[in-house]
C-alpha atoms as a PDB file:
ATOM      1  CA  UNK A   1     -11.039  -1.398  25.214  1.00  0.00           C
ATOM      2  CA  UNK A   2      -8.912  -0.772  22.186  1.00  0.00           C
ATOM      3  CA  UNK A   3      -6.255  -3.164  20.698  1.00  0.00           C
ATOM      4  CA  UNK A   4      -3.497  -0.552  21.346  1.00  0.00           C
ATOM      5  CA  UNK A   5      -4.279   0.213  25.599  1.00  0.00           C
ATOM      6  CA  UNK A   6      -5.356  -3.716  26.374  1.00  0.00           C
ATOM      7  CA  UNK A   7      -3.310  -5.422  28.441  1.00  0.00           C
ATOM      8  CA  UNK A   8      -2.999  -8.621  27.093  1.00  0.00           C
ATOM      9  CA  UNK A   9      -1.192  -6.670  24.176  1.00  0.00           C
ATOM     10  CA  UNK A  10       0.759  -4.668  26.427  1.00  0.00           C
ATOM     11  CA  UNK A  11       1.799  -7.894  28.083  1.00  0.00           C
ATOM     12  CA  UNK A  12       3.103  -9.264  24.880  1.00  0.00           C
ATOM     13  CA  UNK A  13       5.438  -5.824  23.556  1.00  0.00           C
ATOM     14  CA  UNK A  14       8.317  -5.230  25.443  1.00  0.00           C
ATOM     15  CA  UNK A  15       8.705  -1.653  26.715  1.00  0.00           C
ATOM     16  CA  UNK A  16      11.986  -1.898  24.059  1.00  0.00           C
ATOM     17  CA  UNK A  17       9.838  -2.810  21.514  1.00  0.00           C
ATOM     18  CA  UNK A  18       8.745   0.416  19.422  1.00  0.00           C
ATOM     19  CA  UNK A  19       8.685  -1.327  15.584  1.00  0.00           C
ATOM     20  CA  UNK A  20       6.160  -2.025  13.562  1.00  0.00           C
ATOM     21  CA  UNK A  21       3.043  -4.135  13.355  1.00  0.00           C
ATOM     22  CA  UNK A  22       4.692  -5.529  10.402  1.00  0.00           C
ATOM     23  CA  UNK A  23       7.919  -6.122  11.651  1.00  0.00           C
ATOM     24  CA  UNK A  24       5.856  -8.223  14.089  1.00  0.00           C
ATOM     25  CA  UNK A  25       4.084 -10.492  11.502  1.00  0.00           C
ATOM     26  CA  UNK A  26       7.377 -11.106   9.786  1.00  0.00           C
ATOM     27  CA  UNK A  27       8.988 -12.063  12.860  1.00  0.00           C
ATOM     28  CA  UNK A  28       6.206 -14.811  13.838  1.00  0.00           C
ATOM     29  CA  UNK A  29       5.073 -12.502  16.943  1.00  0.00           C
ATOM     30  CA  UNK A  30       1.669 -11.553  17.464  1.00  0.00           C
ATOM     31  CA  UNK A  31       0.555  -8.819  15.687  1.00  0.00           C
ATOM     32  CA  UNK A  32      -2.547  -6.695  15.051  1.00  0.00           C
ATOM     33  CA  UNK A  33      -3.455  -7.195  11.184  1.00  0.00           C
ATOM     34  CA  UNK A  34      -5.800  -4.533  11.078  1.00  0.00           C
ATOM     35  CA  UNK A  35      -3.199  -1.800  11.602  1.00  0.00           C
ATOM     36  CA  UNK A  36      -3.429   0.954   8.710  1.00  0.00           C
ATOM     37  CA  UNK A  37      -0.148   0.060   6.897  1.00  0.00           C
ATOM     38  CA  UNK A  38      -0.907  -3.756   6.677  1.00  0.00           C
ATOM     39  CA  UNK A  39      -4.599  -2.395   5.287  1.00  0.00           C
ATOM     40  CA  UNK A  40      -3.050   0.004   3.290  1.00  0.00           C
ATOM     41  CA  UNK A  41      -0.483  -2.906   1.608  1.00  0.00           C
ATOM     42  CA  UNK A  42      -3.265  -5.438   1.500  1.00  0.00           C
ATOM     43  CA  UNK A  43      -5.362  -2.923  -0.617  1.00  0.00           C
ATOM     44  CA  UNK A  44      -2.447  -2.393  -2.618  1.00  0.00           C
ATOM     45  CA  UNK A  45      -2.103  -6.122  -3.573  1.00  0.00           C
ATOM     46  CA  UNK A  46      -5.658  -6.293  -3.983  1.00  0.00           C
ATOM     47  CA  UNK A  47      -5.781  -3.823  -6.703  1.00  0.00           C
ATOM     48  CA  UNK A  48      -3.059  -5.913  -8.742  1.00  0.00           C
ATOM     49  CA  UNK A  49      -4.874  -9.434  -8.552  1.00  0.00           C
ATOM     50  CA  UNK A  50      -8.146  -7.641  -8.992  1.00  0.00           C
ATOM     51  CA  UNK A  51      -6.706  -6.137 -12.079  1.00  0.00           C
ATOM     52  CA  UNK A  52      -4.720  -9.472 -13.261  1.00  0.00           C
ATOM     53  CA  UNK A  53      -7.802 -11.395 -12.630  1.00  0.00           C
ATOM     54  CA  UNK A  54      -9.651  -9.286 -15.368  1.00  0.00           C
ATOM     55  CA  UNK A  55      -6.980 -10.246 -17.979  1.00  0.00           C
ATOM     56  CA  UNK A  56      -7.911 -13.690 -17.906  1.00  0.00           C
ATOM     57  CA  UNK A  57      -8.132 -13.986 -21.799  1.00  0.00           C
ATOM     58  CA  UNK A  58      -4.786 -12.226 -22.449  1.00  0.00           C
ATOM     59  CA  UNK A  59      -1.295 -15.224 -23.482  1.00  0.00           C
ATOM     60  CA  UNK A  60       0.506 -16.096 -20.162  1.00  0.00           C
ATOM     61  CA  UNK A  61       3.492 -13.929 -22.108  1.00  0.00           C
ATOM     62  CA  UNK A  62       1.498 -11.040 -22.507  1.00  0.00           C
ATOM     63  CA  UNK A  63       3.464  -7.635 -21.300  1.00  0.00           C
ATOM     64  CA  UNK A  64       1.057  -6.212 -19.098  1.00  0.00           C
ATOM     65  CA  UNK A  65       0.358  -9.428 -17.527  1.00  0.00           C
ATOM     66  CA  UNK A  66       4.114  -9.810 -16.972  1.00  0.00           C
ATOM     67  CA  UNK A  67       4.129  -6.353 -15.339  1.00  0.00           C
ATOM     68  CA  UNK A  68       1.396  -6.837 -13.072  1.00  0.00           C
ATOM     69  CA  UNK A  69       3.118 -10.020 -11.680  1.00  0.00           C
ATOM     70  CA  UNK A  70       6.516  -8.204 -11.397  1.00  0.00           C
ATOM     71  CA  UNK A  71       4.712  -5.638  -9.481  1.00  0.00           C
ATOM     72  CA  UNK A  72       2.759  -7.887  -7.206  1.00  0.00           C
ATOM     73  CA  UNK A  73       5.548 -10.059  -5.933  1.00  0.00           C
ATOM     74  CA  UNK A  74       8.922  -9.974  -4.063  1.00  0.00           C
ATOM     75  CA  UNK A  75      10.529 -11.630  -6.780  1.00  0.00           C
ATOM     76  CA  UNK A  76       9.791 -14.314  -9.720  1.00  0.00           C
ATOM     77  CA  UNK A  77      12.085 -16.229 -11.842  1.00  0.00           C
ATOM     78  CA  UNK A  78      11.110 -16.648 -15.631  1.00  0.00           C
ATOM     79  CA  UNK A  79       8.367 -18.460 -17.274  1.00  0.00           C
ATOM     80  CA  UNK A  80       6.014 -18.140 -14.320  1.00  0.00           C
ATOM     81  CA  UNK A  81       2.263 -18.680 -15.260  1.00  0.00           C
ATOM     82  CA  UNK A  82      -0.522 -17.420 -12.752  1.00  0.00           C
ATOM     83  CA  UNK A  83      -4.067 -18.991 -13.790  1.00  0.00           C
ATOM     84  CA  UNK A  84      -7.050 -16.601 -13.143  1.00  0.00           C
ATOM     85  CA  UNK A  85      -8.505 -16.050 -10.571  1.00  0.00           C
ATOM     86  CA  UNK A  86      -5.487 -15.270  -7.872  1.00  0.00           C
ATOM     87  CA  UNK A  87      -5.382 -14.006  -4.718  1.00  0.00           C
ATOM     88  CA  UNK A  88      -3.144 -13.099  -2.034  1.00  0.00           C
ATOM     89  CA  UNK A  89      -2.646 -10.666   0.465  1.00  0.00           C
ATOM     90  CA  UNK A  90      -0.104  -9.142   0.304  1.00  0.00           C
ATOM     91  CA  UNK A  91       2.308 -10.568  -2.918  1.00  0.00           C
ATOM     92  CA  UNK A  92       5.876  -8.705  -1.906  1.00  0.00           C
ATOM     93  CA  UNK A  93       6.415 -11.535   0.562  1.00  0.00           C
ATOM     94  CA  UNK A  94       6.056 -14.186  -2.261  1.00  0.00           C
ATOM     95  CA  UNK A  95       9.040 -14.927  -3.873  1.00  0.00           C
ATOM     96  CA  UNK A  96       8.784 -17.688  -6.889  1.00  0.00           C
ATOM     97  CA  UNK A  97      11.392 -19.805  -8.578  1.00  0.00           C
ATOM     98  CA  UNK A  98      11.903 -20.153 -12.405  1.00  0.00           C
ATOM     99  CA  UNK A  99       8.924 -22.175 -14.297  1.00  0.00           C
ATOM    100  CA  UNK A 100       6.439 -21.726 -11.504  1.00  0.00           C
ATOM    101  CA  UNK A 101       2.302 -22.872 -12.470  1.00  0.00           C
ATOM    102  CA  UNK A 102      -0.652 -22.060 -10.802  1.00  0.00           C
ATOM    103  CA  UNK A 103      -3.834 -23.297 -12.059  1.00  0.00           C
ATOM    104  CA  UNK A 104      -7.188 -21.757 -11.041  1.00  0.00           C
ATOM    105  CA  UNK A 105      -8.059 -20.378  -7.764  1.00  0.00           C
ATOM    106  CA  UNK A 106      -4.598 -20.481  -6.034  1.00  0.00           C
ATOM    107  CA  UNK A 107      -4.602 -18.569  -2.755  1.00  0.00           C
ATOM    108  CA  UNK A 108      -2.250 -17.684  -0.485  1.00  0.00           C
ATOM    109  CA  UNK A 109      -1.953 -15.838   2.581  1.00  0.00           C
ATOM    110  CA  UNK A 110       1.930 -14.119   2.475  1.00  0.00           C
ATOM    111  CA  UNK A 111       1.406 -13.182   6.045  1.00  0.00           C
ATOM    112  CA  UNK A 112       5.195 -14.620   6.287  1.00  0.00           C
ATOM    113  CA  UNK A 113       7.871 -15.034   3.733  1.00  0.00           C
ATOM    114  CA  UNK A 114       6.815 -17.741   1.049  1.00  0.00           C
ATOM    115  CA  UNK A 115       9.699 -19.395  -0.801  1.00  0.00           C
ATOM    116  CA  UNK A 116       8.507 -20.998  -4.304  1.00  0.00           C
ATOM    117  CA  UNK A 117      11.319 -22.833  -5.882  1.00  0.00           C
ATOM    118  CA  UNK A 118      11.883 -24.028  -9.384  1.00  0.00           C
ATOM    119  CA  UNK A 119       9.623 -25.954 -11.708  1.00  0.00           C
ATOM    120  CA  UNK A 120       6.688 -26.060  -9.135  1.00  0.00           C
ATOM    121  CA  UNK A 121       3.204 -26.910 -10.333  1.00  0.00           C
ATOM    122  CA  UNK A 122       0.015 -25.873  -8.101  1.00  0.00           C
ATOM    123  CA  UNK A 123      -3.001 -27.365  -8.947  1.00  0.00           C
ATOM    124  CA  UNK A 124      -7.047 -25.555  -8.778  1.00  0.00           C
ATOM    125  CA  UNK A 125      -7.783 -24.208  -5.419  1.00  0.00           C
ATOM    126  CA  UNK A 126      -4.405 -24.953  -3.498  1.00  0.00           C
ATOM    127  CA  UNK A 127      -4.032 -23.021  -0.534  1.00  0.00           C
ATOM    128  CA  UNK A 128      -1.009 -21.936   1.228  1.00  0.00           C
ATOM    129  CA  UNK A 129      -1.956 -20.245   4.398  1.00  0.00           C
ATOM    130  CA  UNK A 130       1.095 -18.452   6.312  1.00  0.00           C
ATOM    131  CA  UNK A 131      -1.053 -17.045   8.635  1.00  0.00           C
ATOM    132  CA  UNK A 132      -2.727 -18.031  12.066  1.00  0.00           C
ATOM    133  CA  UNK A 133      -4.563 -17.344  14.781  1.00  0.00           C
ATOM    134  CA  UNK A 134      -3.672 -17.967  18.995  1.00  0.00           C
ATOM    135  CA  UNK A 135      -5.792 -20.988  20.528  1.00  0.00           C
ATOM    136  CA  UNK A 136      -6.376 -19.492  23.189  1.00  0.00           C
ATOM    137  CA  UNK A 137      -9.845 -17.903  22.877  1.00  0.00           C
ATOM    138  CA  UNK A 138      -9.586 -15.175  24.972  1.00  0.00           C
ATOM    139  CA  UNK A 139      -6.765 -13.816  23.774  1.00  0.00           C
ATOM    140  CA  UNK A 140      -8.160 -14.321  19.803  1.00  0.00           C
ATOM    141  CA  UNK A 141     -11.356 -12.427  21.049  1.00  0.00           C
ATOM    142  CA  UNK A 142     -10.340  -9.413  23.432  1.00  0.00           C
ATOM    143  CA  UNK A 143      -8.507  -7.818  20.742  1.00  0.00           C
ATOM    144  CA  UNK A 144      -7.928  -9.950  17.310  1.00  0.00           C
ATOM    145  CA  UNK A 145      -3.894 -10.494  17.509  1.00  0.00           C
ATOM    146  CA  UNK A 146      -2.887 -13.010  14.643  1.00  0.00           C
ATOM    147  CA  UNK A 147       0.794 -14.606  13.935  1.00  0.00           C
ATOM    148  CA  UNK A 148       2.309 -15.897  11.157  1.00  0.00           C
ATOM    149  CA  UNK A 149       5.205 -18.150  10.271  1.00  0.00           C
ATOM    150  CA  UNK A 150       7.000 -18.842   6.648  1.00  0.00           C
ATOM    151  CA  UNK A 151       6.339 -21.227   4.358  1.00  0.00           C
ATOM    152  CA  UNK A 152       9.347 -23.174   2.550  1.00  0.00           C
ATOM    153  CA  UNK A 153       8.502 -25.205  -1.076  1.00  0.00           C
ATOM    154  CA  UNK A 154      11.126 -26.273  -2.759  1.00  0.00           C
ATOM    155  CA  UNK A 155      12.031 -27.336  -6.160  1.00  0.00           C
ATOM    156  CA  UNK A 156      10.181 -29.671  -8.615  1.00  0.00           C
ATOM    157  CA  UNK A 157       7.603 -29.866  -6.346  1.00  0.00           C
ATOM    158  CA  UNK A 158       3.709 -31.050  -7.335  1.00  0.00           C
ATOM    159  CA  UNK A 159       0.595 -30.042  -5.422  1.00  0.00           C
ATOM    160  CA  UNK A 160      -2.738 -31.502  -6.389  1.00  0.00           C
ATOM    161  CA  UNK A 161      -5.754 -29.494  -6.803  1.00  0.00           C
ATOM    162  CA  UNK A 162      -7.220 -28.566  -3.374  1.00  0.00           C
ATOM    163  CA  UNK A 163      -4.521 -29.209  -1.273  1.00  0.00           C
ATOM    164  CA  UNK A 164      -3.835 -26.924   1.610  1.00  0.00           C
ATOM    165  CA  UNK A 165      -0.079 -25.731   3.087  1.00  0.00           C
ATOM    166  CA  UNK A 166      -0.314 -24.664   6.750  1.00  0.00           C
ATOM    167  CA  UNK A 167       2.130 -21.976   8.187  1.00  0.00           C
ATOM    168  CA  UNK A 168       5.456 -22.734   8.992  1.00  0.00           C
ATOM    169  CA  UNK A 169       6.212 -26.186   6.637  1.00  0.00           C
ATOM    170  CA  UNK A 170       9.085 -27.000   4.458  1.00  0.00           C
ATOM    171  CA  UNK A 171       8.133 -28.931   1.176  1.00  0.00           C
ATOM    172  CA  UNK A 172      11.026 -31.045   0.472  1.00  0.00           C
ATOM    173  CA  UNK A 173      12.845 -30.825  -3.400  1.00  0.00           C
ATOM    174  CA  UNK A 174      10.946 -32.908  -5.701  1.00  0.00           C
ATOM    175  CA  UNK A 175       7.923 -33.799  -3.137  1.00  0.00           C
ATOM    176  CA  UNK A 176       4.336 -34.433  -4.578  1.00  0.00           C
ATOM    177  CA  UNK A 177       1.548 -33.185  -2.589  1.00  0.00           C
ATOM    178  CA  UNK A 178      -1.659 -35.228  -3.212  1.00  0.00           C
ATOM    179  CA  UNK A 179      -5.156 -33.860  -4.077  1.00  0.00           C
ATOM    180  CA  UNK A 180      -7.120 -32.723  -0.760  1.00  0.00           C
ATOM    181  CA  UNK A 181      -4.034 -33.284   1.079  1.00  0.00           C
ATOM    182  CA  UNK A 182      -3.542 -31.210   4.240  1.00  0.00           C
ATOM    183  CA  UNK A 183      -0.130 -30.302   5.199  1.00  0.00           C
ATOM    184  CA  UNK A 184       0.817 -29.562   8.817  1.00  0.00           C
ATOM    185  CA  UNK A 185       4.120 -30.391   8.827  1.00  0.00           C
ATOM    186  CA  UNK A 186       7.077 -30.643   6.598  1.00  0.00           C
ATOM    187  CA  UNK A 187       7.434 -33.154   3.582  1.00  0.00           C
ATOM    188  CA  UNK A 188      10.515 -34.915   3.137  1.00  0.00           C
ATOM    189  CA  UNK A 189      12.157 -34.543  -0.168  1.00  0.00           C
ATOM    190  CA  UNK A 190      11.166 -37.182  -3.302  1.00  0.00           C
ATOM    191  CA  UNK A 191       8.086 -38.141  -1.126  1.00  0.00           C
ATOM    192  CA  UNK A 192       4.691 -38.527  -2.093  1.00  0.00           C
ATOM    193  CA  UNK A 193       2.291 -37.116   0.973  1.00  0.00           C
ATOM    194  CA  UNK A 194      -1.831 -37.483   1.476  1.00  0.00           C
ATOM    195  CA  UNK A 195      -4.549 -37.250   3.114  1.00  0.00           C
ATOM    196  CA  UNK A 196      -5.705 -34.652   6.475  1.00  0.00           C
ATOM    197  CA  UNK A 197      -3.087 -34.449   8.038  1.00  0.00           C
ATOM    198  CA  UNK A 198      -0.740 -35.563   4.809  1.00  0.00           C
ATOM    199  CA  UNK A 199       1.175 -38.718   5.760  1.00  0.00           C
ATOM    200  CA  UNK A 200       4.153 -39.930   3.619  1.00  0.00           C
ATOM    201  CA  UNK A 201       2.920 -42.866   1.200  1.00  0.00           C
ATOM    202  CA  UNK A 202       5.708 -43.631  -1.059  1.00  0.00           C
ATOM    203  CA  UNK A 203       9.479 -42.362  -1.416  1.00  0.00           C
ATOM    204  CA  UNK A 204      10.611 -41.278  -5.156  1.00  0.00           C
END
């Protein structure tokens, strides 16, 4: 049975409901990702970082590298440096501070808004992931919904290498993040947080 006649989805749309699958995934309700605009807008983005991943020997001030990152996200704040390689999936739900640094291999899944404040440093391989999938197996397998909830960083924040952001946390103003750290929850501000889950270890 397709995703738009089963039940189960049927179930979960009100018979007021006529938006979008997008206006869906903002809003944190299930929603079908494979619907042709979120392709279509995931291709897009993938074209950018495909193409700013190829300039990887051009100066973090370079003009077309500036572009590319203008283009790709929501909004961004000056002196922004994005390490190659980069990916995301869709970049115009990303918004970034002033003096924002990825290093290599940042990911993150913009499913949801994704706030980046000021003078935030990301180290190799952090993930943020925004998006999410229902527990209940069933309803993951009968027709692939997925959610999504917004992610919050704030500024002066540090995130070691490898560290992973789940949907819907706040990282408190001038919070470190420790390497390998997974965070399911939100970080209170001028904290330092590790480990799986990421536990508060020492206040700044």
């Amino acid at each position: 049975m397709s995703y738009m006649n089963h039940p189960l989805r049927r179930a979960a749309i009100t018979a007021s409901d006529t938006d979008s699958e997008e206006r869906r995934m903002l809003a944190g309700e299930l929603y079908y990702g494979f619907d042709p605009v979120l392709v279509g807008k995931r291709d897009a983005a993938k074209k950018l970082w495909a193409k700013l991943n190829k300039m990887d020997e051009c100066l973090a001030d370079d003009p077309a590298r500036l572009a590319l990152l203008q283009e790709l996200f929501a909004s961004m704040g000056e002196g922004v440096v994005i390490e190659s390689p980069f990916r995301c999936d869709y970049g115009k739900n990303i918004h970034l501070g002033r003096n924002v640094y990825f290093n290599f291999g940042v990911t993150i899944l913009d499913c949801n808004r994704v706030d980046i404040g000021d003078n935030v440093l990301f180290g190799p391989n952090v993930c943020v992931y925004g998006a999410y999938h229902p527990t209940d197996p069933d309803l993951r397998t009968e027709w692939g919904p997925e959610l999504a909830k917004s992610i919050r960083i704030g500024n002066d924040v540090w995130v070691g290498g490898n560290a992973i952001i789940l949907h819907g946390v706040t990282i408190g103003d001038g919070a470190t993040v420790g390497a390998g750290a997974v965070v399911t929850k939100d970080v209170p501000p001028r904290t330092v947080v590790v480990g799986n889950p990421a536990r508060v270890v020492k206040h700044v």
